[in-house]
Protein backbone atom coordinates (compact mmCIF):
# COMPACT_ATOMS: atom_id res chain seq x y z
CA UNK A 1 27.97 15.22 4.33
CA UNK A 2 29.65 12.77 2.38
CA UNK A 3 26.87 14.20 -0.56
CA UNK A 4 28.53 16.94 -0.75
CA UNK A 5 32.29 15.64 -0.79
CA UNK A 6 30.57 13.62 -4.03
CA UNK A 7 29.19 16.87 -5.83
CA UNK A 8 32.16 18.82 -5.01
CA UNK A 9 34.48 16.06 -7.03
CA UNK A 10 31.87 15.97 -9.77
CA UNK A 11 31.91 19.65 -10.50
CA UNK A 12 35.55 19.63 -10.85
CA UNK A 13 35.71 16.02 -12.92
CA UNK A 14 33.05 18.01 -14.98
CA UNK A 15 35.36 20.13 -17.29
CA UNK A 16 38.32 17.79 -17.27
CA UNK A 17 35.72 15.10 -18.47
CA UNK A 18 33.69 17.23 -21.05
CA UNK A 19 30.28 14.54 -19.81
CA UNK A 20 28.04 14.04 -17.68
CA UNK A 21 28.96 12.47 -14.75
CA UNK A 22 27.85 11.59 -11.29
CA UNK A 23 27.44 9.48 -8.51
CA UNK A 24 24.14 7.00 -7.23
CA UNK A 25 23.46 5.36 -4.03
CA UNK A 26 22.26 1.76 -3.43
CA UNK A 27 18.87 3.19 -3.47
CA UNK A 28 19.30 4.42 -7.45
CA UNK A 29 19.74 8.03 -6.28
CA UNK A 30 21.87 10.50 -7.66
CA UNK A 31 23.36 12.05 -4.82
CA UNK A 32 25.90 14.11 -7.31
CA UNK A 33 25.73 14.91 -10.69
CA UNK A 34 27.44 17.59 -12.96
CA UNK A 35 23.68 18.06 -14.14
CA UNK A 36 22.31 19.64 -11.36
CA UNK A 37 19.03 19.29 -12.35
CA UNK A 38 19.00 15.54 -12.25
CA UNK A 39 20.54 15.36 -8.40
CA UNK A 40 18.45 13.97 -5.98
CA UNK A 41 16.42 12.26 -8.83
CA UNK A 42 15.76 8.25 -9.20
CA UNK A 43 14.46 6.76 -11.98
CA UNK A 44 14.12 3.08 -13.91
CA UNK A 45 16.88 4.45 -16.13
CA UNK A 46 19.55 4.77 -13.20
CA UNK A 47 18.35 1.72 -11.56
CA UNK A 48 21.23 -0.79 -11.04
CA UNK A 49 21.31 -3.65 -8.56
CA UNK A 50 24.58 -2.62 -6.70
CA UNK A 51 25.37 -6.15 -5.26
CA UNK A 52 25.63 -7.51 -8.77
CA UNK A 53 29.20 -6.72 -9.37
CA UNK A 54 32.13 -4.76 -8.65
CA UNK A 55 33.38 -3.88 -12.30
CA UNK A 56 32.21 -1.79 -14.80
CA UNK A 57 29.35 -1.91 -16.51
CA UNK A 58 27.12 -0.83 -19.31
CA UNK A 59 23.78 0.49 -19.49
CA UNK A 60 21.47 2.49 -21.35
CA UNK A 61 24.43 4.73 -22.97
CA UNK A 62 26.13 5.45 -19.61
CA UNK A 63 29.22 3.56 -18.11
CA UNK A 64 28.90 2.49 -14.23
CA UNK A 65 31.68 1.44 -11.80
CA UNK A 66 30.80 0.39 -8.25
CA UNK A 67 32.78 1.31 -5.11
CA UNK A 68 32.61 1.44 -1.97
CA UNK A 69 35.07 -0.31 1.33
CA UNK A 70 32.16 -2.42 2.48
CA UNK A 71 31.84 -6.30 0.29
CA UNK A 72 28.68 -4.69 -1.10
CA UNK A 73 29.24 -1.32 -2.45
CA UNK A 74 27.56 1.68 -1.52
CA UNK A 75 27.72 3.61 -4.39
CA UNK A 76 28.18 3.58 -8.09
CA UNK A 77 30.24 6.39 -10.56
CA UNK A 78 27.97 6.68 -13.62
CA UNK A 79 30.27 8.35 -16.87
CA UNK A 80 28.07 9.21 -19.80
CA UNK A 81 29.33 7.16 -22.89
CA UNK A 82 29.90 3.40 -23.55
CA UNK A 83 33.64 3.63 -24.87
CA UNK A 84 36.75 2.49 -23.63
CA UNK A 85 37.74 6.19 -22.21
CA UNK A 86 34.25 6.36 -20.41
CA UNK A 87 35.39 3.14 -18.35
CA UNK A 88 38.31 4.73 -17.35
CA UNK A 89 36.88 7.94 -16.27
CA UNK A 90 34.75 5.58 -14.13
CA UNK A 91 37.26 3.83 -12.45
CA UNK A 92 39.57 6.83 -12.07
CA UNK A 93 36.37 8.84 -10.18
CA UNK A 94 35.63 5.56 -8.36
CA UNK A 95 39.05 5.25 -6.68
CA UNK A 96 39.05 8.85 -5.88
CA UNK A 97 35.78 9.28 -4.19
CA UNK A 98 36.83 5.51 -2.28
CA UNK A 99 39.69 7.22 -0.26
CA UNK A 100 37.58 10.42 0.20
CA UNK A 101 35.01 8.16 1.62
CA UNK A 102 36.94 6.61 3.82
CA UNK A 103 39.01 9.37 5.17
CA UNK A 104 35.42 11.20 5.66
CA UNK A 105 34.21 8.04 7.76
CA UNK A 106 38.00 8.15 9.97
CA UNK A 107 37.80 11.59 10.66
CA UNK A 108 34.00 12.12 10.64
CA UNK A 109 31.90 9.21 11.28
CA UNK A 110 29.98 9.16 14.55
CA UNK A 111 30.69 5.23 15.14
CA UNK A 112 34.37 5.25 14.51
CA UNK A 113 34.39 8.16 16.78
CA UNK A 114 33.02 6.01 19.53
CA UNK A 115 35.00 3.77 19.05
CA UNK A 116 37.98 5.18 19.29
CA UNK A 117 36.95 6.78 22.33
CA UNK A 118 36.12 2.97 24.57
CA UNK A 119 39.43 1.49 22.89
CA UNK A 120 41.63 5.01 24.01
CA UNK A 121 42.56 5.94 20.54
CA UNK A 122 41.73 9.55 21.11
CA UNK A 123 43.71 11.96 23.28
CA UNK A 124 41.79 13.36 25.89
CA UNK A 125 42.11 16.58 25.01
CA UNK A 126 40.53 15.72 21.83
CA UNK A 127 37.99 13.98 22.72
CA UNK A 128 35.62 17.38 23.48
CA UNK A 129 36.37 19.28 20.33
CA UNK A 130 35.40 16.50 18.18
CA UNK A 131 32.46 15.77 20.33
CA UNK A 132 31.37 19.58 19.66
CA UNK A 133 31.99 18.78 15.89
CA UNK A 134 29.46 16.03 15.72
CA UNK A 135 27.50 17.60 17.44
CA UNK A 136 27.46 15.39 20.95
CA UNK A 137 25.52 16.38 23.91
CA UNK A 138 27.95 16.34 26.85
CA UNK A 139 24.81 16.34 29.18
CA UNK A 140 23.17 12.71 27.80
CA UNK A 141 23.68 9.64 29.77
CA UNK A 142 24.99 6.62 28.34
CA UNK A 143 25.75 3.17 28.83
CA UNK A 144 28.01 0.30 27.34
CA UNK A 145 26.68 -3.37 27.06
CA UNK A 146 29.47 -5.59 25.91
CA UNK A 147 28.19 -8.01 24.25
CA UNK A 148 29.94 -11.48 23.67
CA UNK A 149 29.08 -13.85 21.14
CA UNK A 150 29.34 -17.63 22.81
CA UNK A 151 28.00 -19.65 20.43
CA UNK A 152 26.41 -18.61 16.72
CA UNK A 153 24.29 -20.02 14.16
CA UNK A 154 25.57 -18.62 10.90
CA UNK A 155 23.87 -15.26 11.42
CA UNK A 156 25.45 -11.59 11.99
CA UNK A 157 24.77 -10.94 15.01
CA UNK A 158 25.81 -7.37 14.70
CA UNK A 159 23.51 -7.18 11.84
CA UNK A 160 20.41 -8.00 14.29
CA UNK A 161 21.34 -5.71 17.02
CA UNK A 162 21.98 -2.70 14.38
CA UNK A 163 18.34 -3.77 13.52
CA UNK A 164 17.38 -3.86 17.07
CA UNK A 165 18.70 -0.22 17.93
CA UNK A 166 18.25 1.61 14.70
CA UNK A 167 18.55 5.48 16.11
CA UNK A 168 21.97 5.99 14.82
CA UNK A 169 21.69 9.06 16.16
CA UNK A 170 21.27 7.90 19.73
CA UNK A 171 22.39 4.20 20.12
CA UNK A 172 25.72 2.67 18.21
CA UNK A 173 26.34 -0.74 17.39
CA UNK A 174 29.96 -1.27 17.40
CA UNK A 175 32.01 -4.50 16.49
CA UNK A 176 35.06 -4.51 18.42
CA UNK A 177 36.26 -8.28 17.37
CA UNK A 178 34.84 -11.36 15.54
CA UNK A 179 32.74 -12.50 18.64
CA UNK A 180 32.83 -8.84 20.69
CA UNK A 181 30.47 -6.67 19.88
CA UNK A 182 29.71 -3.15 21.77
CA UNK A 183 26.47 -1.07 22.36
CA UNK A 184 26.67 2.70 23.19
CA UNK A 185 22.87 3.34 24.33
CA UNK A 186 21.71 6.61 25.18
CA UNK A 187 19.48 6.57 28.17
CA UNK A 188 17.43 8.37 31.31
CA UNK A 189 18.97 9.92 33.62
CA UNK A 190 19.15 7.93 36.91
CA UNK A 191 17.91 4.82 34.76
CA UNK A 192 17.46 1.95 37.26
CA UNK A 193 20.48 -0.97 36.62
CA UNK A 194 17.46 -3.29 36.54
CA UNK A 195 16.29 -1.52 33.69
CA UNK A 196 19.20 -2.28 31.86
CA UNK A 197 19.05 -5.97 32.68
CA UNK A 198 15.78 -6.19 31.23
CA UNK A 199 17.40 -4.77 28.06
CA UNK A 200 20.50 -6.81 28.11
CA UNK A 201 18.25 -9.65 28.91
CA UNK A 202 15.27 -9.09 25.58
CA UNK A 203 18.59 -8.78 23.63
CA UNK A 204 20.45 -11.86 24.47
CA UNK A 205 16.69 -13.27 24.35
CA UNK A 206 16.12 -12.43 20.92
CA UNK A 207 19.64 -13.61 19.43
CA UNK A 208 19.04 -16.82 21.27
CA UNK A 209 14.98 -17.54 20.67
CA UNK A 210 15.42 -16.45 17.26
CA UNK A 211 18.56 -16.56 15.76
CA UNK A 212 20.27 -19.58 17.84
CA UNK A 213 22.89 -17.72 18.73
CA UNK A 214 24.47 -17.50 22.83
CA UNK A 215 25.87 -14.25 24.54
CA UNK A 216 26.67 -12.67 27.38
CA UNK A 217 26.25 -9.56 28.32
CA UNK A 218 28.40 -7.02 30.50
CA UNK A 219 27.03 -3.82 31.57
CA UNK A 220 29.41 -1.25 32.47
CA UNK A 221 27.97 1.90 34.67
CA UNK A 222 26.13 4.85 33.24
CA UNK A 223 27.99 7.97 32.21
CA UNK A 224 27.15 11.78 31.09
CA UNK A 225 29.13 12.56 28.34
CA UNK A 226 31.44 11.04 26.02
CA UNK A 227 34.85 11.03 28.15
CA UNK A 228 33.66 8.44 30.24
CA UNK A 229 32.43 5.81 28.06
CA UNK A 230 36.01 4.05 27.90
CA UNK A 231 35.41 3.70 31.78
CA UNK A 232 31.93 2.07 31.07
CA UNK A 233 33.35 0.05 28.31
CA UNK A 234 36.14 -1.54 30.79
CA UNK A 235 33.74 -1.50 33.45
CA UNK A 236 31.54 -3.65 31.11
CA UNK A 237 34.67 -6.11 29.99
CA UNK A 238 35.28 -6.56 33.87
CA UNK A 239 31.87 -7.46 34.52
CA UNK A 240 32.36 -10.30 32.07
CA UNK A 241 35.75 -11.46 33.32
CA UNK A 242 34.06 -11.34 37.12
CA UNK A 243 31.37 -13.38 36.21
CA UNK A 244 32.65 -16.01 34.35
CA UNK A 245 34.68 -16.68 37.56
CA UNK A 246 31.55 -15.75 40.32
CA UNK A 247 28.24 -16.27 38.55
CA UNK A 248 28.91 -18.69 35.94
CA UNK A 249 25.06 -19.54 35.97
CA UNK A 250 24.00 -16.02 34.84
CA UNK A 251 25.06 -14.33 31.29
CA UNK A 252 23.76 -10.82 31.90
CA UNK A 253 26.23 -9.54 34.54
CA UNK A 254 26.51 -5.28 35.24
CA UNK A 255 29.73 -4.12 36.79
CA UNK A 256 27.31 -2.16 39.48
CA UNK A 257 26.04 -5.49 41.13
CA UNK A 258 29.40 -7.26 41.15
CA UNK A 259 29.46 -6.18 44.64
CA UNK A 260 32.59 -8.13 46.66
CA UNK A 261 33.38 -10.44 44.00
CA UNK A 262 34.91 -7.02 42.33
CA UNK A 263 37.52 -6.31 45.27
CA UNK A 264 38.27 -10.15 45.64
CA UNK A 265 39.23 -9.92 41.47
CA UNK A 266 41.79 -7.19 42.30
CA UNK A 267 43.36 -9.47 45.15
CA UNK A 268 47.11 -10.85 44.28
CA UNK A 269 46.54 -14.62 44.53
CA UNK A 270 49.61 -14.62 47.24
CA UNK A 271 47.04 -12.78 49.33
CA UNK A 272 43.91 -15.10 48.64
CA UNK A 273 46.27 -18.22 49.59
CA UNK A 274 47.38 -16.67 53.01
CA UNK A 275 43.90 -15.66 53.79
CA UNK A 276 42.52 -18.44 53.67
CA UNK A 277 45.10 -20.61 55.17
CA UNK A 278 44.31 -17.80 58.55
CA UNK A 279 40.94 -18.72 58.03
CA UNK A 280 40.63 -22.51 57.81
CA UNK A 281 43.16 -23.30 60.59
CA UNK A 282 41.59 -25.97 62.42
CA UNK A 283 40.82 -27.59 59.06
CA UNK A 284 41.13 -27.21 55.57
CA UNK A 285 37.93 -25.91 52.89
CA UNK A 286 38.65 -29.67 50.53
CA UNK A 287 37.26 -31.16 53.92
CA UNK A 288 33.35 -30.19 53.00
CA UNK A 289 31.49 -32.63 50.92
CA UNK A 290 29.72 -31.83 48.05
CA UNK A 291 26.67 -32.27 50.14
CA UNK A 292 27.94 -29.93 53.29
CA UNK A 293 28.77 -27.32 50.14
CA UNK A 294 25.42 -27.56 48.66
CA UNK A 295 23.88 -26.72 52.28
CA UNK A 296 26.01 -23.82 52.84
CA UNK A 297 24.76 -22.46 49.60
CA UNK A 298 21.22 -22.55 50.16
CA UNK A 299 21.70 -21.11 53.93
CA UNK A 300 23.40 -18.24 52.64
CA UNK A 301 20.06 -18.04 50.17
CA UNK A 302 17.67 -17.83 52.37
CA UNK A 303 19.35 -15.23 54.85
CA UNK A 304 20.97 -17.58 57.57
CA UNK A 305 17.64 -18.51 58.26
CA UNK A 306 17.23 -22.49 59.60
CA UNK A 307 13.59 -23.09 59.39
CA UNK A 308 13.39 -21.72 55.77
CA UNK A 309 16.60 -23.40 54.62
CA UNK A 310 15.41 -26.88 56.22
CA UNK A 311 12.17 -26.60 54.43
CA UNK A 312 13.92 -25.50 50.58
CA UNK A 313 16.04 -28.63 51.37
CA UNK A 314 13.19 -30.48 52.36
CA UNK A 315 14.82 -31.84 55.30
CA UNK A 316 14.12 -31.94 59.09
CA UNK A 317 15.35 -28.79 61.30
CA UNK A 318 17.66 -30.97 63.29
CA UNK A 319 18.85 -32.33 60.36
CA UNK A 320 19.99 -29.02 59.15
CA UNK A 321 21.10 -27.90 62.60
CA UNK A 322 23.47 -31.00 63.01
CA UNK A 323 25.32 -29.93 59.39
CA UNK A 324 25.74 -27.22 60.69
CA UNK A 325 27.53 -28.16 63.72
CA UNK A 326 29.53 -30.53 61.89
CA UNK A 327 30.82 -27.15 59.34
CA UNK A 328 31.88 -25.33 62.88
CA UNK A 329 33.62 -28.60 63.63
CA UNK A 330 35.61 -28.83 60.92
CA UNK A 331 36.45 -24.96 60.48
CA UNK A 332 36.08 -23.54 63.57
CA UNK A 333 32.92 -21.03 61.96
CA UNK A 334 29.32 -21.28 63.37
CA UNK A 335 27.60 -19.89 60.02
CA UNK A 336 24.56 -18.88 62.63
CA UNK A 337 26.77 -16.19 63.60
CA UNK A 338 26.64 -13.23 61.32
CA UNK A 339 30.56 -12.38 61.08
CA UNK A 340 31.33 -16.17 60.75
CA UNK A 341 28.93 -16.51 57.85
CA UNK A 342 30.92 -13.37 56.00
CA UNK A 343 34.24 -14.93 56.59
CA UNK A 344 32.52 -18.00 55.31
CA UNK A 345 31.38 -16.92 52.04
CA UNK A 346 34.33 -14.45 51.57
CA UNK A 347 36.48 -17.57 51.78
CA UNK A 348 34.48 -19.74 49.02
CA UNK A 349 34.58 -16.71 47.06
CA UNK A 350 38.09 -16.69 47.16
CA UNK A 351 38.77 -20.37 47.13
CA UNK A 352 36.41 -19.99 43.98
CA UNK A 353 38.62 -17.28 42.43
CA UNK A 354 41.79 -19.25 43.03
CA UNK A 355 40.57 -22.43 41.19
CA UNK A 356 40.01 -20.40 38.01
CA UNK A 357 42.44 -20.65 35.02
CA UNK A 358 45.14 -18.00 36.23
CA UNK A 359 45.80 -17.63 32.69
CA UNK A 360 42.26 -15.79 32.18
CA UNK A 361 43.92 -12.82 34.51
């Protein structure tokens, strides 16, 4: 499209000029000329390396200026003639067919569409007539992985997942900050979430085996059509903010297994403190050891079940069943009993959420 915006300059530059003039891609294509003939042509006497500079240059009788809003341009403005007044036709077309560009990539441009639809740019009442412009189908499920950059290597690691999901057509590869970066995927219908774990998972195992570089992943829920993909996108940002507080061991978290860590995040912390002073009456939660905590953990693992927890603590039966007199002791709650062991883990939950940085909220 933005071809066409090129020739349609050209043809009117073409009498005010009185050359030849026209426009090449990175590739040494014309992709507009005021010679027909020669558009869509690429020869050795058009080719230019494009990263070599920004100004104007000379070559083979024809006068080139680069431009583009990316560091390395896109394009080049070719003027036929090596003179002074050639230069500044170049720069003149150069700067013209810039802002064209660039209002063409605002108003047009698939990405920056998307984009402005997870951040709430777009109006809602917008958002379907410009979807029926590009040419979106409403009936396609889709998916946001938020992906957060931890720790990096020198490497662009937006660069690597563009690479990794090249359908621009399907997926997009969004930067949203320096170390946020979102993916729109287009998937199955009624795709299982541990499908998209495995995805998350062989991306933040390629940027990490290969490129050195530490993420973690949020996966918001899948949506048909493009209204709802700022729900998945904050659905994928709370999935991060949950599990840096709740699973702090895992870095591929999805917003649909967050399960009652999710409600427990919406809590006011007023209401966390008074629960679980009701709770630990008889004695306070700082009264467990690290060891007592470490058995509750694994019993809660492996299903309330004694025998199996003894033997994945390697320790005698009694042992275990002593502990676990000594935890109703000091709180009042037999963890054999099934309601007691929800209170239980509700309460380290919350204790869990209450010890985190309040400034993170």
């Amino acid at each position: 499209m933005s071809n066409r915006l090129f020739q349609g300059v050209v043809h009117q530059m073409r009498e005010a000029v009185g050359r030849v003039v026209g426009v090449i891609d990175e590739n040494a294509t014309i992709v507009a000329c005021s010679d027909s003939s020669k558009t869509g042509t690429s020869c050795d006497f058009f080719s230019i390396d494009l990263s070599e500079t920004h100004d104007v240059f000379i070559r083979d009788g024809y006068t080139y200026k680069p431009f583009g809003i990316h560091p390395k341009p896109d394009y080049a403005v070719f003027v036929e003639g090596v003179d002074e007044i050639a230069g500044k036709y170049a720069s003149i077309m150069a700067i013209s067919l810039t802002g064209i560009k660039q209002y063409y990539d605002e108003k047009y441009d698939r990405n920056n569409f998307i984009k402005n639809i997870i951040l709430d740019n777009v109006l809602p009442g917008d958002i379907g007539i410009k979807s029926r412009e590009l040419h979106f189908n409403a009936d396609i499920s889709r998916v946001v992985f938020l992906i957060n950059i931890v720790s990096t290597n020198d490497v662009s690691a937006y660069e690597i997942i563009q690479n990794l999901f090249p359908d621009k057509n399907k997926d997009f590869v969004i930067n949203i900050t320096e170390n946020d970066i979102v993916l729109v995927k287009e998937i199955k219908n009624n795709i299982d979430i541990k499908d998209l774990e495995k995805l998350a998972r062989s991306v933040s195992d390629t940027l990490s085996g290969e490129f050195f570089t530490r993420v973690n992943v949020g996966i918001g829920a899948p949506v048909t059509g493009i209204k709802d993909l700022a729900r998945s996108f904050k659905e994928a940002q709370m999935a991060l903010e949950v599990g840096k507080v709740f699973d702090t061991d895992k870095n591929i978290v999805s917003y649909n297994n967050l399960g009652i860590a999710r409600l427990i995040y919406h809590l006011p912390t007023t209401l966390c403190d008074t629960f679980l002073k009701e709770v630990f009456k008889k004695g306070s939660i700082e009264s467990l050891d690290h060891e007592t905590l470490f058995t509750i953990q694994r019993f809660f693992e492996n299903n309330l079940n004694v025998s199996e927890t003894s033997r994945k603590l390697f320790v005698h039966r009694n042992t275990l069943v002593y502990r676990l007199d000594k935890i109703k002791k000091l709180t009042g709650l037999d963890l054999r009993e099934f309601e007691h062991a929800i209170i239980f883990k509700i309460a380290l939950m919350v204790k869990k959420y209450l010890s985190t940085d309040p400034m993170k909220f």
